[in-house]
Protein backbone atom coordinates (compact mmCIF):
# COMPACT_ATOMS: atom_id res chain seq x y z
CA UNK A 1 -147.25 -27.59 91.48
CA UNK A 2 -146.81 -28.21 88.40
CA UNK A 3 -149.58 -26.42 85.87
CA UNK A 4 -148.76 -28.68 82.75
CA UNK A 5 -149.29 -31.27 83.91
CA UNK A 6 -150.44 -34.54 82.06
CA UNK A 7 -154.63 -34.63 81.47
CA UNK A 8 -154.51 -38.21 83.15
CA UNK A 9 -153.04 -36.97 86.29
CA UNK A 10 -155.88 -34.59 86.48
CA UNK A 11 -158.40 -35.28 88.98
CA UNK A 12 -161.46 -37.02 87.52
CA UNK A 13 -159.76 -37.33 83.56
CA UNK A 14 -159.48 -40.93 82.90
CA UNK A 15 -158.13 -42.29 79.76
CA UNK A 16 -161.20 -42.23 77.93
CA UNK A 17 -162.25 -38.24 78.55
CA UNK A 18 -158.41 -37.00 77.68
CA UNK A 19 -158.85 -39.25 74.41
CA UNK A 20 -161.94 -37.21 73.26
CA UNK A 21 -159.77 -34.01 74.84
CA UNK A 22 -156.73 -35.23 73.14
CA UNK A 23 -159.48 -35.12 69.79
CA UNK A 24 -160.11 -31.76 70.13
CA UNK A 25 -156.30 -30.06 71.27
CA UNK A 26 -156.47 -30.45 74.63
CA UNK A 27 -153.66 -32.00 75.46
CA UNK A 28 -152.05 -30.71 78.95
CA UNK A 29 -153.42 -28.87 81.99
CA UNK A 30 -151.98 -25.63 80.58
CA UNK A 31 -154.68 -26.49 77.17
CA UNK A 32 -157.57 -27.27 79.57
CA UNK A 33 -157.06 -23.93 81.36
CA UNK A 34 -156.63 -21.93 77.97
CA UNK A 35 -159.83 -23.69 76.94
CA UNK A 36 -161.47 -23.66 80.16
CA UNK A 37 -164.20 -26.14 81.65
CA UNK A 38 -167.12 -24.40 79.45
CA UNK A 39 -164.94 -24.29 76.40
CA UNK A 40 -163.91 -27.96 76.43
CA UNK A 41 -167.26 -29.02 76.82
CA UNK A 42 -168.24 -27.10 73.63
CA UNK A 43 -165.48 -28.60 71.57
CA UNK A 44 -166.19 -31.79 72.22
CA UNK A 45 -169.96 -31.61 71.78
CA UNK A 46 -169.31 -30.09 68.18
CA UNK A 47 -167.00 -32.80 67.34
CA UNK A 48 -169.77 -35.58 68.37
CA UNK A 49 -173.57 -33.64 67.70
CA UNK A 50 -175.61 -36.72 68.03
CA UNK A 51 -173.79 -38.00 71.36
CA UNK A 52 -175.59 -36.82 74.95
CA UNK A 53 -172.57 -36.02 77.10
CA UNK A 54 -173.30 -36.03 80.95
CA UNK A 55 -172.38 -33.25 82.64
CA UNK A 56 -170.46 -34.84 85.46
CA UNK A 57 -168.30 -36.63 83.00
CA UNK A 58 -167.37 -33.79 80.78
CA UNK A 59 -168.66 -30.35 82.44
CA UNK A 60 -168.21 -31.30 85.83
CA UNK A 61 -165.14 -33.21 85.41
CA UNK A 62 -163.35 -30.34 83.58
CA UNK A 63 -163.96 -27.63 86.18
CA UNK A 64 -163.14 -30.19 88.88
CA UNK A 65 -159.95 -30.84 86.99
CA UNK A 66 -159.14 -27.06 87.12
CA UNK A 67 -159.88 -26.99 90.69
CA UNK A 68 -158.43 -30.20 91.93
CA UNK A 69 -161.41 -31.27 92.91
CA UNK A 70 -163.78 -34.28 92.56
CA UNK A 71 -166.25 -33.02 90.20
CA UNK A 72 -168.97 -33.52 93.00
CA UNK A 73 -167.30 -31.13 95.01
CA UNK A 74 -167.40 -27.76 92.73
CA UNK A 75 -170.61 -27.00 94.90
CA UNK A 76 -174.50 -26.30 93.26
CA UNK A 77 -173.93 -22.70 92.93
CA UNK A 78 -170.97 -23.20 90.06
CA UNK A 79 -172.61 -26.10 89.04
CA UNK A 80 -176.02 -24.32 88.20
CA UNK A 81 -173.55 -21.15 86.64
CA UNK A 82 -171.15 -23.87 84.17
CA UNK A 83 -174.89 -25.45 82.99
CA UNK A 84 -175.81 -22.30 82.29
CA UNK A 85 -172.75 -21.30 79.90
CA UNK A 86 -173.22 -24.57 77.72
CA UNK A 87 -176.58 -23.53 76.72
């Protein structure tokens, strides 16, 4: 499989979340994994401060990407350790 792969055929990245990823660099699957879930989150809350992003759409979604997983399937455990890093 292919590890540049588009951001939209990611699982769980839409149009919307690889626009703001597109915003920040993060333009392929090779970018995301350079960045990382953790990383991504951070660029994109610096680029909007005053915005709340859920976790499951950004955090969550990222790492689930990375996984090819739905982001509800990453399990608590890595969950609780990715909230953990953005803080």
């Amino acid at each position: 499989m292919s590890r540049n792969r588009n951001l939209t055929e990611l699982k769980n990245i839409g149009r919307k979340i690889a626009g703001r990823l597109n915003e920040v660099g993060i333009f392929s699957e090779d970018d995301l994994r350079r960045v990382g879930a953790v990383g991504a989150h951070r660029l994109i809350k610096e680029r909007y401060p005053g915005e709340t992003l859920p976790v499951c759409y950004y955090l969550y979604a990222f790492e689930g990407a990375l996984l090819d997983r739905h982001w509800d399937a990453i399990g608590e455990e890595r969950k609780t350790q990715l909230r953990a890093r953005i803080r």
